[in-house]
Protein backbone atom coordinates (compact mmCIF):
# COMPACT_ATOMS: atom_id res chain seq x y z
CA UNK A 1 7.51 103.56 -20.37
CA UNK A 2 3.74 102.32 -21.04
CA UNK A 3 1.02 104.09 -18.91
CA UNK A 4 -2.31 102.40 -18.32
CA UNK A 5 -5.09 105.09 -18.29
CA UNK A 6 -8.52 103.18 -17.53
CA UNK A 7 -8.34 100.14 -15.21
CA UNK A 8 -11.27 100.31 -12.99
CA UNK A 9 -13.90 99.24 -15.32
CA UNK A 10 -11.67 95.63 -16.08
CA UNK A 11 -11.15 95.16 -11.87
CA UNK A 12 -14.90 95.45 -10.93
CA UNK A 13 -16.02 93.58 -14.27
CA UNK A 14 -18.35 90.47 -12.18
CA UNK A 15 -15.80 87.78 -14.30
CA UNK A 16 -12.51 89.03 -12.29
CA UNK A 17 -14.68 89.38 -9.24
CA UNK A 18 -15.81 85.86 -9.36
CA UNK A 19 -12.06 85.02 -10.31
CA UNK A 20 -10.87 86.97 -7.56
CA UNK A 21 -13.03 85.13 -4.94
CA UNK A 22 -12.07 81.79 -6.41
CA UNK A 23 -8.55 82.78 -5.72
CA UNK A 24 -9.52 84.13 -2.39
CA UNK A 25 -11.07 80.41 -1.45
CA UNK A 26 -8.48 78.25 -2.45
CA UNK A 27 -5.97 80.47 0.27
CA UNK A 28 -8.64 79.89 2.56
CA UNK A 29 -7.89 82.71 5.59
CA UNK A 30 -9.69 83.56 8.75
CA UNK A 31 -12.27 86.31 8.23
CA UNK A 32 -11.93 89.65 8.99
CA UNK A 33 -13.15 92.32 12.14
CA UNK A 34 -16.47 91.47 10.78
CA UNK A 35 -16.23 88.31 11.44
CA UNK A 36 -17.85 86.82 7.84
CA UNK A 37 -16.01 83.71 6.58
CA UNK A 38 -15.14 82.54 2.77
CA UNK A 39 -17.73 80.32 3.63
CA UNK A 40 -20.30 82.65 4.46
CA UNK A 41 -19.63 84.78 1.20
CA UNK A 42 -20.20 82.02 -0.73
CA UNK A 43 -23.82 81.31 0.59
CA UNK A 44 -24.50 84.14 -1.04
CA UNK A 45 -21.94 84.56 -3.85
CA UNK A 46 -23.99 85.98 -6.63
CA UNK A 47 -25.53 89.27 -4.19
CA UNK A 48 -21.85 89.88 -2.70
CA UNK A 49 -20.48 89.93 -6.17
CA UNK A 50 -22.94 92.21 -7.54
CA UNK A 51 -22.49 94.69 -4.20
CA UNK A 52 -18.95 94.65 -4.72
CA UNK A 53 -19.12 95.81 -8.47
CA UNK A 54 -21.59 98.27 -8.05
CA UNK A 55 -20.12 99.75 -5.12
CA UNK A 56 -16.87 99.90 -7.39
CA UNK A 57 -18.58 101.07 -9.73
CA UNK A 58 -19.96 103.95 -8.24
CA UNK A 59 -16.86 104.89 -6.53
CA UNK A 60 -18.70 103.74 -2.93
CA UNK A 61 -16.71 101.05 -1.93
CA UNK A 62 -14.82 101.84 1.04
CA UNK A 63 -12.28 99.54 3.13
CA UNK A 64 -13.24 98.49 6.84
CA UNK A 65 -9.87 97.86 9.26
CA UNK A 66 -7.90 94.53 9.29
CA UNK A 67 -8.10 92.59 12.16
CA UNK A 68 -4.59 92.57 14.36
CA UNK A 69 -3.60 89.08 14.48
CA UNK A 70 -0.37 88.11 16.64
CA UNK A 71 2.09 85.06 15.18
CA UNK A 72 4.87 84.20 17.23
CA UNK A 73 7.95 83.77 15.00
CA UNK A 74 9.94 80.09 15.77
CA UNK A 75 13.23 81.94 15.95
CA UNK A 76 12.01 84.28 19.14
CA UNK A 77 10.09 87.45 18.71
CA UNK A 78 6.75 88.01 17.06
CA UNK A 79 5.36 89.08 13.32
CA UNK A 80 2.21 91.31 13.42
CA UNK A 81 -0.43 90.36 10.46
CA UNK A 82 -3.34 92.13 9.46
CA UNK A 83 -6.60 90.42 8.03
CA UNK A 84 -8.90 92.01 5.82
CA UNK A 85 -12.43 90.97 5.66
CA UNK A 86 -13.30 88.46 3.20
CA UNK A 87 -14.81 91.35 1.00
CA UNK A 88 -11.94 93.31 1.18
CA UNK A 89 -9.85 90.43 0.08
CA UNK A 90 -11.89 89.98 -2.95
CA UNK A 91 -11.02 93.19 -4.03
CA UNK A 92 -7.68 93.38 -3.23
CA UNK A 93 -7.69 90.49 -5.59
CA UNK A 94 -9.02 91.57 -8.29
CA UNK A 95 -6.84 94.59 -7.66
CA UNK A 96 -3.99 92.29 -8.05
CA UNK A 97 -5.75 90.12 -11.19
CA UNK A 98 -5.10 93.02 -13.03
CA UNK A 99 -2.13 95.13 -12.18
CA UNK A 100 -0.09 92.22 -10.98
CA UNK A 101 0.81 91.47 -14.78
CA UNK A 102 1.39 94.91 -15.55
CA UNK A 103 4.00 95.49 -12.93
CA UNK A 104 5.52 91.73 -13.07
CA UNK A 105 6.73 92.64 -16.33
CA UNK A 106 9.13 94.67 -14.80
CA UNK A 107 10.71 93.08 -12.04
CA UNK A 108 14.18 92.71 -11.67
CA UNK A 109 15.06 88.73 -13.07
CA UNK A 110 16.65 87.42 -9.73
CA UNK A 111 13.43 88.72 -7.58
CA UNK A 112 11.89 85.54 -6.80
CA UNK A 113 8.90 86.47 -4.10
CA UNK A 114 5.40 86.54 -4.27
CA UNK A 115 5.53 86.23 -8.36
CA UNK A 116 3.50 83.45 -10.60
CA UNK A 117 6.10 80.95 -11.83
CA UNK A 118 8.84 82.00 -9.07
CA UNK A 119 10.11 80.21 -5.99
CA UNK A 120 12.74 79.60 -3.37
CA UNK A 121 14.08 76.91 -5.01
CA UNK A 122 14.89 78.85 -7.99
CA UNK A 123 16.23 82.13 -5.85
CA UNK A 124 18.50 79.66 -4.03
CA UNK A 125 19.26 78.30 -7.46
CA UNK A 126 20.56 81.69 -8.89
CA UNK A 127 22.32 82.34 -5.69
CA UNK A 128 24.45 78.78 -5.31
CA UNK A 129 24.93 80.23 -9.66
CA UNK A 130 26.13 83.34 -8.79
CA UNK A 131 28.91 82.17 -5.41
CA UNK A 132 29.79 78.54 -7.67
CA UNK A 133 29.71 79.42 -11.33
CA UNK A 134 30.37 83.11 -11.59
CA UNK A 135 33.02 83.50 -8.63
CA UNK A 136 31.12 85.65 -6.56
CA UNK A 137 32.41 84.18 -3.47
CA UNK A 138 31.73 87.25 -1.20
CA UNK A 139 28.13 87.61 0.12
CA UNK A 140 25.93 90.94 1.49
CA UNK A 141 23.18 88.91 3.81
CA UNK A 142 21.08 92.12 4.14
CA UNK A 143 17.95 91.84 6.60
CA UNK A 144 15.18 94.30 7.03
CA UNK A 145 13.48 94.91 10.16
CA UNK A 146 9.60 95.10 9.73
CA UNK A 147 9.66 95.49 5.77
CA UNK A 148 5.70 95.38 5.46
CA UNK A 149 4.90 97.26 8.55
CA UNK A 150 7.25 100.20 7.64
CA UNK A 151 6.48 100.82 3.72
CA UNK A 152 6.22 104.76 3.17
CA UNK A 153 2.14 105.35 1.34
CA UNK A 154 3.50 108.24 -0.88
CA UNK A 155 6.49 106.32 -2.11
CA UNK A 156 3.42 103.49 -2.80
CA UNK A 157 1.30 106.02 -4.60
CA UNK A 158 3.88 106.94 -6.47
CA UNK A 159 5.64 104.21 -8.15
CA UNK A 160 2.22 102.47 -8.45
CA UNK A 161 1.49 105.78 -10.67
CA UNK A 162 4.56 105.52 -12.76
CA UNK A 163 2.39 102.99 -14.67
CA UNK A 164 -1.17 103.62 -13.72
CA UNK A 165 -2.72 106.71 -14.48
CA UNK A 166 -6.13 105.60 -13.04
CA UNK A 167 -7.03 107.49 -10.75
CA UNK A 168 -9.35 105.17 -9.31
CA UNK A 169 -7.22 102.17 -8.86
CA UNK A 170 -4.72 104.85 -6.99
CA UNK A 171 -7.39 106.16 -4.73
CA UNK A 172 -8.21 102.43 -3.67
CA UNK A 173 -4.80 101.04 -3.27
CA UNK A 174 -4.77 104.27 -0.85
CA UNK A 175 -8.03 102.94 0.95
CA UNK A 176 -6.51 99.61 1.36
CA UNK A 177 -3.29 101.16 3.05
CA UNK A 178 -5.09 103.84 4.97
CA UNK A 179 -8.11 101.42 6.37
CA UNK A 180 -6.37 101.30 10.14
CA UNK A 181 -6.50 98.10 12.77
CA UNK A 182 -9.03 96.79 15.05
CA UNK A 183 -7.00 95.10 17.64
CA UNK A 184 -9.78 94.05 19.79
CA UNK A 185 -12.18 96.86 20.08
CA UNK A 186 -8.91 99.63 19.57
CA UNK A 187 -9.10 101.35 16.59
CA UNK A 188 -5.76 102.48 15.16
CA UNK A 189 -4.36 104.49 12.06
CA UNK A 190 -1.97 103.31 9.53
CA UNK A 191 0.39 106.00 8.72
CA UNK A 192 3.03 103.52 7.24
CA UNK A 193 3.34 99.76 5.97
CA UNK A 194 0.97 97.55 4.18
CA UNK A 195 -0.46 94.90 6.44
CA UNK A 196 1.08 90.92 6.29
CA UNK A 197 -1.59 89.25 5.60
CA UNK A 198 -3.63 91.67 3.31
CA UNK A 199 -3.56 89.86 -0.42
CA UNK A 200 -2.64 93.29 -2.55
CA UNK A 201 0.71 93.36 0.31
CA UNK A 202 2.84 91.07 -1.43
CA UNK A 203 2.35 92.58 -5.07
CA UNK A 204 2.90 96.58 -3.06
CA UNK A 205 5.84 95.35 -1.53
CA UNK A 206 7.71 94.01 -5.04
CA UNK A 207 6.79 97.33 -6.45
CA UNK A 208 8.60 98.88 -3.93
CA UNK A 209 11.57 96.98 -3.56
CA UNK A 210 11.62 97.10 -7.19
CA UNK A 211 13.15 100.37 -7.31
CA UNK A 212 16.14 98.76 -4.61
CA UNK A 213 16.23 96.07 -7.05
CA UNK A 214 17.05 98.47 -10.32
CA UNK A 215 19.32 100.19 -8.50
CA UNK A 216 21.13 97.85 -8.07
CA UNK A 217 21.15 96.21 -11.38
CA UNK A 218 22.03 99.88 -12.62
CA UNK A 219 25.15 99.72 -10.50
CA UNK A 220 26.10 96.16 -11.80
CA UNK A 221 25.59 94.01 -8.02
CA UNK A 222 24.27 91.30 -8.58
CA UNK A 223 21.51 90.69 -6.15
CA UNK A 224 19.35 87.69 -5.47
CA UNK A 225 16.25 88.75 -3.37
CA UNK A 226 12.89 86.61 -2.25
CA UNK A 227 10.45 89.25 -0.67
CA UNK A 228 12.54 90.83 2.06
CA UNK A 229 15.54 88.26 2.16
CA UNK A 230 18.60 89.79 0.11
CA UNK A 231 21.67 88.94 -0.87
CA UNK A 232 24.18 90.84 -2.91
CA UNK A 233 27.16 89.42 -4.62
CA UNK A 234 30.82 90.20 -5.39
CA UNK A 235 34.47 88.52 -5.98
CA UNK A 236 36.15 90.45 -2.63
CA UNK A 237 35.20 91.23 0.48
CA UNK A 238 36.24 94.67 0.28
CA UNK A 239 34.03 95.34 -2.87
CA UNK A 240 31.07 93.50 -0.72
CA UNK A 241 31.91 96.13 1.60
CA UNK A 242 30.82 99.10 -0.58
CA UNK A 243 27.98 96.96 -2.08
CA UNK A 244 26.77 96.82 1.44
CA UNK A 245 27.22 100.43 2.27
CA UNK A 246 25.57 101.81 -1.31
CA UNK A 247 22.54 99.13 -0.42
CA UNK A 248 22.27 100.48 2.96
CA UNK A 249 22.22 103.98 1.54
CA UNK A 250 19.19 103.49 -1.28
CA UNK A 251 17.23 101.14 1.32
CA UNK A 252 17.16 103.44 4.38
CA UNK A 253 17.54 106.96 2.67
CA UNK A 254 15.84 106.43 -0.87
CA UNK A 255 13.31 104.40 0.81
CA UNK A 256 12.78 104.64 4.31
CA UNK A 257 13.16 101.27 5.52
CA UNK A 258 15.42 100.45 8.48
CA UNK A 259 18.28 97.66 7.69
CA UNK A 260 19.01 95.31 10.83
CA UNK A 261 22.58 96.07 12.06
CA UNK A 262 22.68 93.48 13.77
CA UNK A 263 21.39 90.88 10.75
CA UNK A 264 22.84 92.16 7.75
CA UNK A 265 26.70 91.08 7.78
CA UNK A 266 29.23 90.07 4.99
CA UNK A 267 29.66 86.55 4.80
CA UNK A 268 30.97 83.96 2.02
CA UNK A 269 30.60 80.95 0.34
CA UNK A 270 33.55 79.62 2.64
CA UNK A 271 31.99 79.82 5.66
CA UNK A 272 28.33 79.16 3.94
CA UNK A 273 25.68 81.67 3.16
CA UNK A 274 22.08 80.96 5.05
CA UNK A 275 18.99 81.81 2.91
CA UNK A 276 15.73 80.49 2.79
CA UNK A 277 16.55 77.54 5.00
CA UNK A 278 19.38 76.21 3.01
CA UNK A 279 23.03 76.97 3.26
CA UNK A 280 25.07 77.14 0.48
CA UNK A 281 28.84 76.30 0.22
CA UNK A 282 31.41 75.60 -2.46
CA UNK A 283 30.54 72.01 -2.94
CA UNK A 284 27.44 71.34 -1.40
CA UNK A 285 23.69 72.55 -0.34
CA UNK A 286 22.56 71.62 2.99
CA UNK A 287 19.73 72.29 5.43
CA UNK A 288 20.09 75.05 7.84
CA UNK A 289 20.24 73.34 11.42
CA UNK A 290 17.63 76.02 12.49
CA UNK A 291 15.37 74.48 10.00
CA UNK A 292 16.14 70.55 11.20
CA UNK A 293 14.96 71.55 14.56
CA UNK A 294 11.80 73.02 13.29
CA UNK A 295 11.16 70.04 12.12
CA UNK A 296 12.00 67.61 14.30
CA UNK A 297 9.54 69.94 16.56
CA UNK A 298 6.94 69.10 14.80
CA UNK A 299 7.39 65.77 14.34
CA UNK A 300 7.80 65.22 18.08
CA UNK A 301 4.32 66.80 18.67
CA UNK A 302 2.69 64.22 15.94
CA UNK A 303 4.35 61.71 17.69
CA UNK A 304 4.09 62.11 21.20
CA UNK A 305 4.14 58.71 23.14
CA UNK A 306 1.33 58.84 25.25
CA UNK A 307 -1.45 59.93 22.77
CA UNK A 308 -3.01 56.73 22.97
CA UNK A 309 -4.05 57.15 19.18
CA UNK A 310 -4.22 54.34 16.44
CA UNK A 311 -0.60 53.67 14.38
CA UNK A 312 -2.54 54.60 11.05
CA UNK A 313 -3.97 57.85 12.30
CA UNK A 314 -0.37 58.63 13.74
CA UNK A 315 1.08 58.23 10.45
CA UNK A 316 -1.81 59.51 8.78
CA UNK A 317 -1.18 63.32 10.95
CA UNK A 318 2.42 62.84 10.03
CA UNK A 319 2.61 62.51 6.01
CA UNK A 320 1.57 65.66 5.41
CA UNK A 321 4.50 67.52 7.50
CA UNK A 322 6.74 64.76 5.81
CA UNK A 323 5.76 65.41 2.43
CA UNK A 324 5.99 69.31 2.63
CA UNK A 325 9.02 69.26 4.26
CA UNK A 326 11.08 66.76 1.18
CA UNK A 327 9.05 68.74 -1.40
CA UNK A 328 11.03 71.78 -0.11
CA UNK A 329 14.31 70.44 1.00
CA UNK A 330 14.59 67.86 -1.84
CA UNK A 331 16.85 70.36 -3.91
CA UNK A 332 19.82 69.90 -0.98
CA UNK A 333 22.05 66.84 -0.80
CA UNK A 334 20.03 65.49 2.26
CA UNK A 335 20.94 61.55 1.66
CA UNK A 336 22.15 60.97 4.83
CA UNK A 337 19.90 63.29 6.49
CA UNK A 338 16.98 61.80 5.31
CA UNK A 339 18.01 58.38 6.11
CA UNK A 340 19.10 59.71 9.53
CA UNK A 341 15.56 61.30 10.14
CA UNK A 342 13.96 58.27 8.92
CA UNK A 343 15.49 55.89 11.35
CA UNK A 344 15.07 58.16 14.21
CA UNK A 345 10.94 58.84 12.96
CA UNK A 346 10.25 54.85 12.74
CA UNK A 347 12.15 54.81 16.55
CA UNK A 348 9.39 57.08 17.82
CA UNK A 349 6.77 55.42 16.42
CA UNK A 350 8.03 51.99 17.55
CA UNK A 351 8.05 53.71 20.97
CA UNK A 352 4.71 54.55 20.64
CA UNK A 353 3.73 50.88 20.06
CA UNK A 354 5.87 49.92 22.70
CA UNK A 355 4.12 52.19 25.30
CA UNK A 356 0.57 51.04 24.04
CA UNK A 357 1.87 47.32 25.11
CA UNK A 358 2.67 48.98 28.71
CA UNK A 359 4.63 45.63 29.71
CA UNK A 360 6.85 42.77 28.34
CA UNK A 361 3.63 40.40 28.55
CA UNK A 362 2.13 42.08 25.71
CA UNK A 363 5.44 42.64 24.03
CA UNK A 364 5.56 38.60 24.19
CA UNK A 365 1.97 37.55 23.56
CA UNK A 366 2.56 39.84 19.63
CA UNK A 367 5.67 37.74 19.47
CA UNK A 368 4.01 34.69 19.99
CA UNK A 369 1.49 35.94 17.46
CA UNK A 370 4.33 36.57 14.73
CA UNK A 371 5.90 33.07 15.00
CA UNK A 372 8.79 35.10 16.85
CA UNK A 373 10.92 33.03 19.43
CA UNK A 374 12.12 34.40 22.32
CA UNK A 375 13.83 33.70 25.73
CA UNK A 376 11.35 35.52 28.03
CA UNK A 377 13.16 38.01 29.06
CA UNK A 378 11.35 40.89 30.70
CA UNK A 379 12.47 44.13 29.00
CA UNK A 380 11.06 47.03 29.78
CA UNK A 381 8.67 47.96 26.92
CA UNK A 382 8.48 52.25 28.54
CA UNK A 383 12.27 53.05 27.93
CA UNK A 384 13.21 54.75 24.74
CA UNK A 385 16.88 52.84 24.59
CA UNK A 386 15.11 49.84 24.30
CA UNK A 387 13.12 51.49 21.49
CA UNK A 388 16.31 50.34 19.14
CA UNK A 389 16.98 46.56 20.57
CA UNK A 390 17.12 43.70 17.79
CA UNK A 391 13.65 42.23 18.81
CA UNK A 392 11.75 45.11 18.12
CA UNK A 393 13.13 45.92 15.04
CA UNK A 394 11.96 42.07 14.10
CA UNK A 395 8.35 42.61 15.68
CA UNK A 396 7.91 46.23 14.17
CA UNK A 397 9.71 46.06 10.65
CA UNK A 398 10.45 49.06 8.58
CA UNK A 399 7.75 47.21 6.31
CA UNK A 400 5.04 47.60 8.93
CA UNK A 401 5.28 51.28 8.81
CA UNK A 402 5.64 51.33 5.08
CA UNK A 403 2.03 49.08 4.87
CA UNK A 404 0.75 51.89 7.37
CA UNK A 405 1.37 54.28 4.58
CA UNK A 406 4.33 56.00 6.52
CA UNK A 407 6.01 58.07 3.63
CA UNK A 408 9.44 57.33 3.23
CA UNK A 409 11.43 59.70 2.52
CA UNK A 410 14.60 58.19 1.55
CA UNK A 411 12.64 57.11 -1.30
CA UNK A 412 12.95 61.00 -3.04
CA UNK A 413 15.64 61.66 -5.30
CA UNK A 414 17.42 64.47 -3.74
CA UNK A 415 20.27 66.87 -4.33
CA UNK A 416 18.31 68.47 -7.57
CA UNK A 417 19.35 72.02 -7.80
CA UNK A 418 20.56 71.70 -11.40
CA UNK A 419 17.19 71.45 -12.02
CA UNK A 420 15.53 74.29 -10.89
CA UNK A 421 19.05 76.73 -13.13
């Protein structure tokens, strides 16, 4: 096994600083307890540089708190992140610029999470592989409660040093996990975990997990994993079982994380196995019904009736939410889904319109403009079931959304998961 003896000089060199800040921008972020934005370090990019490489340098740099930040979860419940300042960020990345490569080398193949080139499409990929193609039908769905939060700093330390010799780079990975919280003005210790939301987490975490990971492999499961989402496969429940119980074992005993009870179940491709939004069966990939909801969520909030907002600008707050969510779910066989959520999307919006006219006399006088014939009837233009009535499917067309710019999203080729093997 390779050992990397001098480090420090490459992370504070100014080019992987300035790198490392460039990185740092493009995530954006909010700042830190000091309350400095990316912004703000850029103003004066060439003195915060220098600072941070000569406090590196010297060995002076030390770590302020992250700021306690509070996201409520959509599924219930809430996930606690951790901001570092902008300068700490910086570092962590170029922390990361330079030991990320070292350590990505030896990852297990199927851990998908947090690495350059790797995504969920291709973990789901591996996983609908592994159930479909190798007939591993039987499924561990393992969940970990509070994966970040709970890390153990000496197992950290440790594997980090399997490879790194530095002293240096140890002894400021060990500043970035001991640095504490500032939620409001209450100081706290961290004794355990490496902060969501700190840049250098993600990379600590995958070391960690790496060792589950070799285990594993060592033991011939299969395993597909994407950060803290696992999933171990076998041909019979039984030997699931006992891949499940030797998991449990290296995860909560080897290293000290807690597996959810109530989460982590055996499942199969029979009933369909839930990960990262998708389910996968025999035949098919879907969407996860969980997932629908989220997003018909937030397309009810872009598209809320009364908002008195132009049709363009509408459509213009709603592409992006369309176009993330296709780019994502465009590996599933979503035909009729798509075309489902399509027609019911173009319904709101012709509701919207339809509100906006407040009574049939405006409904008629845009007829009249159209060329449209009519009987006069006096529908009422502020009830959703006549959002779907023959006449305003002729006044608003699908066309007049698609000139708005309304992307369509029965226009993506979907069901692509051979693509991503």
């Amino acid at each position: 096994m390779k050992k990397w003896y001098s480090l420090i000089d490459k992370i504070y060199r100014i080019e992987n600083l300035k790198l490392a800040f460039k990185r740092v921008k493009k995530n954006k972020g909010a700042p830190g307890i000091d309350g400095e934005s990316v912004s703000d370090f850029a103003f004066n990019l060439d003195y915060n540089i220098e600072f941070l490489h000569d406090r590196l340098k010297t060995n002076t740099y030390e770590s302020k708190p992250v700021k306690r930040v509070i996201i409520e979860k959509p599924d219930g419940g809430v996930r606690l992140l951790g901001i570092p300042t902008v300068r700490d960020r910086v570092v962590q990345q170029a922390v990361v610029n330079i030991i990320g490569p070292i350590f990505d080398k030896t990852f297990h193949p199927s851990s998908y999470g947090y690495r350059p080139n790797h995504n969920q499409q291709q973990a789901v990929a591996k996983a609908e592989r592994f159930m479909n193609r190798y007939g591993l039908k039987y499924v561990v769905d393992m969940d970990l409660s509070k994966c970040f939060d709970t890390l153990d700093h000496e197992i950290i330390i440790s594997t980090v040093a399997e490879r790194i010799s530095d002293g240096r780079v140890l002894d400021l990975i060990r500043k970035f996990l001991k640095s504490g919280v500032m939620d409001n003005e209450n100081f706290s210790k961290t004794k355990v975990g490496s902060p969501q939301g700190g840049v250098i987490s993600p990379l600590l975490s995958n070391i960690y997990l790496n060792k589950f990971d070799q285990k594993m492999k060592k033991k011939g499961i299969r395993i597909v994993r994407f950060a803290d989402d696992i999933l171990a496969f076998a041909k019979s429940k039984k030997t699931a079982g006992n891949y499940k119980t030797y998991a449990k074992k290296v995860l909560e005993e080897e290293l000290k994380l807690t597996v959810n009870k109530d989460k982590t179940k055996l499942t199969s491709v029979f009933e369909g196995v839930e990960f990262l939004g998708f389910i996968i069966y025999e035949k098919c990939l879907v969407v996860a019904p969980k997932r629908i909801k989220r997003f018909k969520d937030k397309i009810r909030k872009k598209t809320v009736r009364n908002s008195g907002r132009k049709m363009i600008n509408i459509i213009k707050a709603l592409n992006p939410v369309l176009r993330g969510w296709i780019n994502y779910y465009r590996v599933a066989n979503i035909k009729t889904l798509i075309r489902d959520i399509m027609r019911w999307i173009r319904r709101r919006l012709r509701m919207i319109k339809m509100k906006q006219w407040k009574t049939y006399k405006a409904m008629h006088k845009e007829m009249r403009r159209q060329g449209i014939k009519g009987n006069g009837k006096k529908m009422a233009v502020t009830k959703w079931k006549n959002s779907k009535v023959h006449i305003i499917h002729r006044l608003l067309p699908n066309k007049y959304f698609d000139n708005l710019g309304l992307i369509n999203l029965t226009k993506f080729e979907v069901g692509l998961l051979s693509n991503y093997y």
